[in-house]
PDB file of N, CA and C in Angstrom:
ATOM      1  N   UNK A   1      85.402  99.875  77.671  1.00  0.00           N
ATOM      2  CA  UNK A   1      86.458 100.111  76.711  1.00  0.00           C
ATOM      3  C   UNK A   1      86.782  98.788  76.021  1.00  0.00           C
ATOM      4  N   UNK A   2      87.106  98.933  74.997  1.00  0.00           N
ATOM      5  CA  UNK A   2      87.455  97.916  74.059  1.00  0.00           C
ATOM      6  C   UNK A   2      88.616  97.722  73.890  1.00  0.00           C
ATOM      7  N   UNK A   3      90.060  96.615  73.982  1.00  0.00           N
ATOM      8  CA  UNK A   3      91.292  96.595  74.025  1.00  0.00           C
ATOM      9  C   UNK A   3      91.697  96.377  72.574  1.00  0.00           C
ATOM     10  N   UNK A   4      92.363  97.247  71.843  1.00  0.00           N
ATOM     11  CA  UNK A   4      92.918  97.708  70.626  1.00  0.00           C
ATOM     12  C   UNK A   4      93.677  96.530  70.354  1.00  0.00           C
ATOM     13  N   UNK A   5      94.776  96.347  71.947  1.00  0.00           N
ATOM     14  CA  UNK A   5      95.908  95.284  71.283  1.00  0.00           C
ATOM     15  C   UNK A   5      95.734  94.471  72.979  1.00  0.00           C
ATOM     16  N   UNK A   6      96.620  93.852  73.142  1.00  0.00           N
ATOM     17  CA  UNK A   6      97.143  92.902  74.487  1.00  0.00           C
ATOM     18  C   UNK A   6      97.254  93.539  75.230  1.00  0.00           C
ATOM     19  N   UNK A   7      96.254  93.629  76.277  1.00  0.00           N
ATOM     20  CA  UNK A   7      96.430  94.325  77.214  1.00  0.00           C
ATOM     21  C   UNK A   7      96.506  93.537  78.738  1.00  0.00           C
ATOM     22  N   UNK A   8      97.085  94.105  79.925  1.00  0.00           N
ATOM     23  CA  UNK A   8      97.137  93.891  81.365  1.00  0.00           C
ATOM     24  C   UNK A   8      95.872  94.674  81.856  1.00  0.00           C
ATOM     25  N   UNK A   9      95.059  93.856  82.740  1.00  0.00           N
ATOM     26  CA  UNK A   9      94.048  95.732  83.789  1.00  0.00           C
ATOM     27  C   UNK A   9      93.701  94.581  84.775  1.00  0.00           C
ATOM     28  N   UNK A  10      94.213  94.969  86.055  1.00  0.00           N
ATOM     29  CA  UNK A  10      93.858  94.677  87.609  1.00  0.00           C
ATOM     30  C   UNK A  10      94.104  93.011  87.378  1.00  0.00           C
ATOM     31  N   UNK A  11      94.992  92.465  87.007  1.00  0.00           N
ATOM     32  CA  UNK A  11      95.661  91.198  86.680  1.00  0.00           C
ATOM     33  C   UNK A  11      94.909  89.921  85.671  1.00  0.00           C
ATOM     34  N   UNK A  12      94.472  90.586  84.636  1.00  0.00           N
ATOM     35  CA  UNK A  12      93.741  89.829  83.723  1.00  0.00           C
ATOM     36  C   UNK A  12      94.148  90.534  82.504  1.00  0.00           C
ATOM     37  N   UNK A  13      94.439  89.729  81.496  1.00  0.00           N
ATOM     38  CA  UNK A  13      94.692  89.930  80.030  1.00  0.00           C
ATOM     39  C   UNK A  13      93.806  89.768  79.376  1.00  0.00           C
ATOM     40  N   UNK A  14      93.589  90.902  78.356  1.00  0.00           N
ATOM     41  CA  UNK A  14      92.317  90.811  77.732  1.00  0.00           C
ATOM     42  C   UNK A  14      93.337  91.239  76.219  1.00  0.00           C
ATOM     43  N   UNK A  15      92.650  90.348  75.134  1.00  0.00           N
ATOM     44  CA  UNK A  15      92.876  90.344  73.697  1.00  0.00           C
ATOM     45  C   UNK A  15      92.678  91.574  73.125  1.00  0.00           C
ATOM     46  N   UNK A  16      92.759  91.766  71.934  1.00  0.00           N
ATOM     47  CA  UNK A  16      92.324  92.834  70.968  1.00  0.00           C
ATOM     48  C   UNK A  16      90.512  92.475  71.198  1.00  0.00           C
ATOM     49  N   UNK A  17      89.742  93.298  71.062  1.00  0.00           N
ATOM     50  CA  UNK A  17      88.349  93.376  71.011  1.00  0.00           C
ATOM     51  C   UNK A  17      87.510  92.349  72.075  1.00  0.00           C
ATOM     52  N   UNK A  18      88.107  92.319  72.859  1.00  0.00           N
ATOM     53  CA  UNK A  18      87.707  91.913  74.528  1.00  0.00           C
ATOM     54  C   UNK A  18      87.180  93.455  75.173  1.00  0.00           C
ATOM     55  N   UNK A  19      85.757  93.416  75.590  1.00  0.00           N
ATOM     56  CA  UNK A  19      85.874  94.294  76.990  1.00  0.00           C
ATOM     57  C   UNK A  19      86.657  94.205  78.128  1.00  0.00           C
ATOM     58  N   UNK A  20      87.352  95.283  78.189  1.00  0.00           N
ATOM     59  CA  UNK A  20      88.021  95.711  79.273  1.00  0.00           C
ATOM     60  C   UNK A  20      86.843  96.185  80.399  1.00  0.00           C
ATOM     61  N   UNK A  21      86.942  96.241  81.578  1.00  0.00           N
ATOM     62  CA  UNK A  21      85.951  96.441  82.560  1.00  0.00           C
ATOM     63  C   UNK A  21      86.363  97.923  82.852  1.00  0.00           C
ATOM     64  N   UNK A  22      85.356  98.818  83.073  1.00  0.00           N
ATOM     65  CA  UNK A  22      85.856  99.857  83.893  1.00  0.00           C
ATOM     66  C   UNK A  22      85.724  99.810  85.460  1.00  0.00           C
ATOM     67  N   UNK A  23      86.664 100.020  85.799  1.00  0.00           N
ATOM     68  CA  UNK A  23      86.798 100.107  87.423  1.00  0.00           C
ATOM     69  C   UNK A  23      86.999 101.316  88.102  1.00  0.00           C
ATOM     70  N   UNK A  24      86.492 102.653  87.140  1.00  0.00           N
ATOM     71  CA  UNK A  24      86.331 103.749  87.805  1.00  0.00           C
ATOM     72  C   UNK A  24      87.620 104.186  88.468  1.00  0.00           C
ATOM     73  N   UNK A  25      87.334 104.956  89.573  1.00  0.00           N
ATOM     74  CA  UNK A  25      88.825 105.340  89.981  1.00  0.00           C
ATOM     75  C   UNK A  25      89.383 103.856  90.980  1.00  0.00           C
ATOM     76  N   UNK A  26      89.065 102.866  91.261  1.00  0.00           N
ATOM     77  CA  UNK A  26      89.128 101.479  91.972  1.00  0.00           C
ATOM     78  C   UNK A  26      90.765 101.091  91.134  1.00  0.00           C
ATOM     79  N   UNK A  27      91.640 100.780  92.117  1.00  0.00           N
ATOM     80  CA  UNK A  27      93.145  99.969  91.655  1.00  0.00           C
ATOM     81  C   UNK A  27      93.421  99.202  92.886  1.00  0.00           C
ATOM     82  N   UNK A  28      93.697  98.331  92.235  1.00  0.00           N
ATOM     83  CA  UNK A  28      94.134  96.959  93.597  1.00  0.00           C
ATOM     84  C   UNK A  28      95.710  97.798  93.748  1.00  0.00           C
ATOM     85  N   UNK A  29      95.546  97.618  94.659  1.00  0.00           N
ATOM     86  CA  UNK A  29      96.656  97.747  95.910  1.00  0.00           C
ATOM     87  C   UNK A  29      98.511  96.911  95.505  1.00  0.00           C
ATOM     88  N   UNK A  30      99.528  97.422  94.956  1.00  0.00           N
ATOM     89  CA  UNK A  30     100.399  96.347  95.135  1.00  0.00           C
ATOM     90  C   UNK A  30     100.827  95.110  96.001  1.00  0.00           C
ATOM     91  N   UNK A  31     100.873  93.903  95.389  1.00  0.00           N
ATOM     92  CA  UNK A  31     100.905  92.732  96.229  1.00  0.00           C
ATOM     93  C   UNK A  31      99.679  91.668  96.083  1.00  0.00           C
ATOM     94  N   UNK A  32      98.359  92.493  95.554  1.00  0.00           N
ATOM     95  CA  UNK A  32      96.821  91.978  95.081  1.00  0.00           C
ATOM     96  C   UNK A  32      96.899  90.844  94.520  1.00  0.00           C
ATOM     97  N   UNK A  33      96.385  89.688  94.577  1.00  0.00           N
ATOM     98  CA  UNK A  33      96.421  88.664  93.635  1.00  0.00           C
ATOM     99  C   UNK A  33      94.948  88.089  93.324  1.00  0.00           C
ATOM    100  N   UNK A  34      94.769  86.890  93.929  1.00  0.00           N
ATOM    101  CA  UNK A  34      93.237  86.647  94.044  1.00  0.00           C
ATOM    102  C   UNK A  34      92.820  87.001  95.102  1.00  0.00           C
ATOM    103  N   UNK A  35      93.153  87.811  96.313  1.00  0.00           N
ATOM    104  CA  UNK A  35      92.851  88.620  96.939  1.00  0.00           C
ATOM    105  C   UNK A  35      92.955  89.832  97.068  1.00  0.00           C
ATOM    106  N   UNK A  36      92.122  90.819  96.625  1.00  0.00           N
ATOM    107  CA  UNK A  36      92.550  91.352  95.778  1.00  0.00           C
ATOM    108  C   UNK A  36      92.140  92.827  97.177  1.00  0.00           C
ATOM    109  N   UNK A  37      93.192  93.808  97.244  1.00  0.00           N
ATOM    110  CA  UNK A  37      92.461  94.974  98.130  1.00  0.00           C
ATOM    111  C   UNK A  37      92.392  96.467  97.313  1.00  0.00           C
ATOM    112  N   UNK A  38      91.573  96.605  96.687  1.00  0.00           N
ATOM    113  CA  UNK A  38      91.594  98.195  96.086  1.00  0.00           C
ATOM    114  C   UNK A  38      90.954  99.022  97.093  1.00  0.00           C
ATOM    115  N   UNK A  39      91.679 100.635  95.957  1.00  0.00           N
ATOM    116  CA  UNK A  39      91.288 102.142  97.031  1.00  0.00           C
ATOM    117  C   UNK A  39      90.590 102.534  95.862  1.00  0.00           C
ATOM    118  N   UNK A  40      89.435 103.185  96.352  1.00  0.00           N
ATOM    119  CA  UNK A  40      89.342 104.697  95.124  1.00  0.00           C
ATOM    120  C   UNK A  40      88.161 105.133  95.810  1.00  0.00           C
ATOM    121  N   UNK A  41      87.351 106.052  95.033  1.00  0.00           N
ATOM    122  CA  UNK A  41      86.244 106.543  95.578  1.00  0.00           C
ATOM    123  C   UNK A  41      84.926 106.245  95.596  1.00  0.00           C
ATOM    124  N   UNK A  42      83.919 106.627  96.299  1.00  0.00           N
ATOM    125  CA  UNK A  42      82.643 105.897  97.083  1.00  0.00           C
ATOM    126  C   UNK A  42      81.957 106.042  95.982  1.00  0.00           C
ATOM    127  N   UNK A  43      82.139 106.958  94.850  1.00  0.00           N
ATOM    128  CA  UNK A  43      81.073 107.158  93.825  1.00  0.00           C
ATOM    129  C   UNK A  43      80.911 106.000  92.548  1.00  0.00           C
ATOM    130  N   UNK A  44      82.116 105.243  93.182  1.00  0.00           N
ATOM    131  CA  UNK A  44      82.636 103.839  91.900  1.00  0.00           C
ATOM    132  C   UNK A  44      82.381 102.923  92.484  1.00  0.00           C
ATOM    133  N   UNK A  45      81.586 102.896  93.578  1.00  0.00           N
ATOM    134  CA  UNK A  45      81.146 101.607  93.934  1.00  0.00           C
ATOM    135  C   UNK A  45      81.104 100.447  93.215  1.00  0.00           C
ATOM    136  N   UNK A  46      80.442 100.839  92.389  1.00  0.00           N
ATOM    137  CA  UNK A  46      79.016 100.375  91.833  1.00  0.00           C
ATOM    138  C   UNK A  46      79.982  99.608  90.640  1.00  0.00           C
ATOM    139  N   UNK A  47      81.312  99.805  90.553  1.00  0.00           N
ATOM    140  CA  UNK A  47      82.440  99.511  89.269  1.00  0.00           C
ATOM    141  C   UNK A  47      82.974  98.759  89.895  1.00  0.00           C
ATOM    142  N   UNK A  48      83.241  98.181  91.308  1.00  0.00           N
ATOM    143  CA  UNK A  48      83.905  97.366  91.895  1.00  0.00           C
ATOM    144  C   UNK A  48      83.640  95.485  90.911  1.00  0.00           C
ATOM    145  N   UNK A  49      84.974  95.058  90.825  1.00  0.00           N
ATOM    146  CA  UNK A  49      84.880  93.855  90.359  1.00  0.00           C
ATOM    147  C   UNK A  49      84.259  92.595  90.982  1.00  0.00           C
ATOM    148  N   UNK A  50      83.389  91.786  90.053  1.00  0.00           N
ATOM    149  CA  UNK A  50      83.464  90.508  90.533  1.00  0.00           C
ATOM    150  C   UNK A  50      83.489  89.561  89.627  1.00  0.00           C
ATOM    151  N   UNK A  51      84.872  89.162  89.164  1.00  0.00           N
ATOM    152  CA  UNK A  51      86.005  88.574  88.542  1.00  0.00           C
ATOM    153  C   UNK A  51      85.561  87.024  89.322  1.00  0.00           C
ATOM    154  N   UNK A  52      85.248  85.899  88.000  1.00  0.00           N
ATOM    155  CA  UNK A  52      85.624  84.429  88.902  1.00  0.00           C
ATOM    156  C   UNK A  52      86.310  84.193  89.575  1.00  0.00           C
ATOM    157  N   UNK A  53      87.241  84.907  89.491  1.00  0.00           N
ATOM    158  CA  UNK A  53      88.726  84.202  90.179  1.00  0.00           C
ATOM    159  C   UNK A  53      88.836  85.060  91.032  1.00  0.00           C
ATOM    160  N   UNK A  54      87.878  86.270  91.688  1.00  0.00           N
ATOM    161  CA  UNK A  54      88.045  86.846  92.785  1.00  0.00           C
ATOM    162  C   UNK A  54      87.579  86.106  94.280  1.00  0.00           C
ATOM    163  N   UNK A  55      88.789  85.801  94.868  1.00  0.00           N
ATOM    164  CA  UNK A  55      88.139  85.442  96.388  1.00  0.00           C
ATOM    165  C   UNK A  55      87.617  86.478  97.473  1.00  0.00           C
ATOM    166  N   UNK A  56      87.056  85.398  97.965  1.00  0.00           N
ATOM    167  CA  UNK A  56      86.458  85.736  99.537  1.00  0.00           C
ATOM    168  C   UNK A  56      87.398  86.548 100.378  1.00  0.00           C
ATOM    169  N   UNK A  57      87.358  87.296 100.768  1.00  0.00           N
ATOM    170  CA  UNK A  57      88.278  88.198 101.455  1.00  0.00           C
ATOM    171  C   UNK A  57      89.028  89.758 101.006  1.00  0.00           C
ATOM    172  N   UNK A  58      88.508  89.548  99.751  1.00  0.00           N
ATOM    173  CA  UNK A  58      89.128  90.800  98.717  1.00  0.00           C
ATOM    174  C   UNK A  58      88.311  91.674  99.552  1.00  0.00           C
ATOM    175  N   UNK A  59      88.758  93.208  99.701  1.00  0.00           N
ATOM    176  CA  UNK A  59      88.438  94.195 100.269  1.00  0.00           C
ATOM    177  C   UNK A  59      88.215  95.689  99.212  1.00  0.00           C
ATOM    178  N   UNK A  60      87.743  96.361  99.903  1.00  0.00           N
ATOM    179  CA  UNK A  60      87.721  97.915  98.770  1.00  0.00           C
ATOM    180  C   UNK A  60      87.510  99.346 100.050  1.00  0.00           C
ATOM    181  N   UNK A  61      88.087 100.142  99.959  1.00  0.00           N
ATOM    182  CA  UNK A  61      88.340 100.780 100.776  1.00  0.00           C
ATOM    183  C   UNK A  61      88.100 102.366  99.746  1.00  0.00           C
ATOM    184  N   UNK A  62      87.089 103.272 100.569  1.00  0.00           N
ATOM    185  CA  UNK A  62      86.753 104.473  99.720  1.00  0.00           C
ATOM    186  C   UNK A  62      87.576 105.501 100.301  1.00  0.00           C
ATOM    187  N   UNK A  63      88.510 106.506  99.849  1.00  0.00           N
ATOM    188  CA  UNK A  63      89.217 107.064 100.717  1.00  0.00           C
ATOM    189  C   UNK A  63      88.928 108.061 100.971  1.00  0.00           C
ATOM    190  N   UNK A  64      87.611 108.716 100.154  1.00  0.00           N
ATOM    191  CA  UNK A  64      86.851 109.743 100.436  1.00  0.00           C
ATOM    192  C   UNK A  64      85.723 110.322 101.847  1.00  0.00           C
ATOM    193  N   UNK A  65      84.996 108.580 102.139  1.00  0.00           N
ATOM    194  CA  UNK A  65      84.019 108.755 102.729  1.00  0.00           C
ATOM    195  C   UNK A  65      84.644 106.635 103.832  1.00  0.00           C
ATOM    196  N   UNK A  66      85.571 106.880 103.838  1.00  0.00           N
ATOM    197  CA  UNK A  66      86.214 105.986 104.737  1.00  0.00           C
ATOM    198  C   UNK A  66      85.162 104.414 104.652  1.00  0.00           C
ATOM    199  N   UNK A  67      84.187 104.197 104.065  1.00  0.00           N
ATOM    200  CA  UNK A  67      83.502 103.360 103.621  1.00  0.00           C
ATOM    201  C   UNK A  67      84.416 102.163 103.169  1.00  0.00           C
ATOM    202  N   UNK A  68      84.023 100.398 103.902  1.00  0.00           N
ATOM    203  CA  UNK A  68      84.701  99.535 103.798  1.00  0.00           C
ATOM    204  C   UNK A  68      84.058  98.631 103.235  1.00  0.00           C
ATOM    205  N   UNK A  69      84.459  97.667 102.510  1.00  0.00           N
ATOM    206  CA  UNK A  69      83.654  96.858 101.957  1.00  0.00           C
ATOM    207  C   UNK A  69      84.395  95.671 101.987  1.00  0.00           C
ATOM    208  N   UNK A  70      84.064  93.684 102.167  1.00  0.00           N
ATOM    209  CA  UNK A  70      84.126  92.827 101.526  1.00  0.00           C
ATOM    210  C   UNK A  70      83.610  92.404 100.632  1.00  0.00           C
ATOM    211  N   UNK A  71      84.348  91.414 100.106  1.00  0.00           N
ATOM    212  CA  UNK A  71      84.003  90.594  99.093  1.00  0.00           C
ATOM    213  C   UNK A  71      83.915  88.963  99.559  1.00  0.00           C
ATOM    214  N   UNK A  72      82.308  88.612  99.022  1.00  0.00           N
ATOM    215  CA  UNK A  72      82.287  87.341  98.895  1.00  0.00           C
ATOM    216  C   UNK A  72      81.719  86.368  98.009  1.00  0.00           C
ATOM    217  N   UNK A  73      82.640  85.034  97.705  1.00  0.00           N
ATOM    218  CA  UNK A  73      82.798  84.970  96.394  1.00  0.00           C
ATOM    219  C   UNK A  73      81.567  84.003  95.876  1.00  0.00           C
ATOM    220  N   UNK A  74      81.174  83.252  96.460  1.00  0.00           N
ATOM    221  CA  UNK A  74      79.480  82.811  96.384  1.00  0.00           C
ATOM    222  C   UNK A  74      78.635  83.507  96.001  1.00  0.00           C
ATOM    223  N   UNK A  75      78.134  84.477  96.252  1.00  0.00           N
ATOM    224  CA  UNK A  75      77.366  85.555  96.117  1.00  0.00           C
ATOM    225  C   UNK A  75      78.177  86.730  95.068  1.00  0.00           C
ATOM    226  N   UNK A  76      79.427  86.697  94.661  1.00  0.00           N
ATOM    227  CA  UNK A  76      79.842  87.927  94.058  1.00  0.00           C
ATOM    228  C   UNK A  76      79.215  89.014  94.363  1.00  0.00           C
ATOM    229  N   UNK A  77      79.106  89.167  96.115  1.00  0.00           N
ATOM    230  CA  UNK A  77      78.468  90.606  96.000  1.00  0.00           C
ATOM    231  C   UNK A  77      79.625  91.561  97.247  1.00  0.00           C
ATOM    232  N   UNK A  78      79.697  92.729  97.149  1.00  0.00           N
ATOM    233  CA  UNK A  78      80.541  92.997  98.026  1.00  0.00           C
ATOM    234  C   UNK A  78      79.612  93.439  98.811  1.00  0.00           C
ATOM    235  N   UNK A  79      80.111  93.668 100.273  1.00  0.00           N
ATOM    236  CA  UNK A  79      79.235  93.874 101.538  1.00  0.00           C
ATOM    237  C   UNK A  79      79.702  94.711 102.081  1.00  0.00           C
ATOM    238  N   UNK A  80      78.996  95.822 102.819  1.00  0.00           N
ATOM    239  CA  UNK A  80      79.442  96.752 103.636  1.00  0.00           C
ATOM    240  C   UNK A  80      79.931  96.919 104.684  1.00  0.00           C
ATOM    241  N   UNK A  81      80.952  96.974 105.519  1.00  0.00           N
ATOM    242  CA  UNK A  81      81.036  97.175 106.857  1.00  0.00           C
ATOM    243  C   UNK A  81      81.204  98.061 107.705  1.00  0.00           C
TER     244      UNK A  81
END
């Protein structure tokens, strides 16, 4: 998606004609900062963020298929557990 005007999404501001990221059904958790813990479903994996400014320890939790994941920030890759 393309941001029309000033927008907020999962704590990053993006301008008029900035991609916005889709993150599928994925929302960080209230309290999220650079650690960031989202819920949504196993089929959005694949939409999960990896934001520079995301640290090591950020989590993602599928609430469908109870599937857990970290994040680590070297690798920007999330990992299964």
């Amino acid at each position: 998606m393309i941001a029309d005007n000033l927008i907020i999404m999962d704590g990053h501001w993006y301008e008029p004609g900035q991609e916005v990221p889709d993150l599928g059904s994925f929302v960080a958790m209230p309290g999220s900062d650079k650690v960031r813990n989202y819920e949504g479903l196993s089929a959005d994996v694949g939409k999960l963020p990896k934001y520079d400014d995301l640290e090591t320890g950020s989590s993602a939790f599928c609430i469908d298929t109870g599937q857990f994941f970290k994040y680590e920030k070297t690798t920007k890759t999330w990992y299964e557990l």
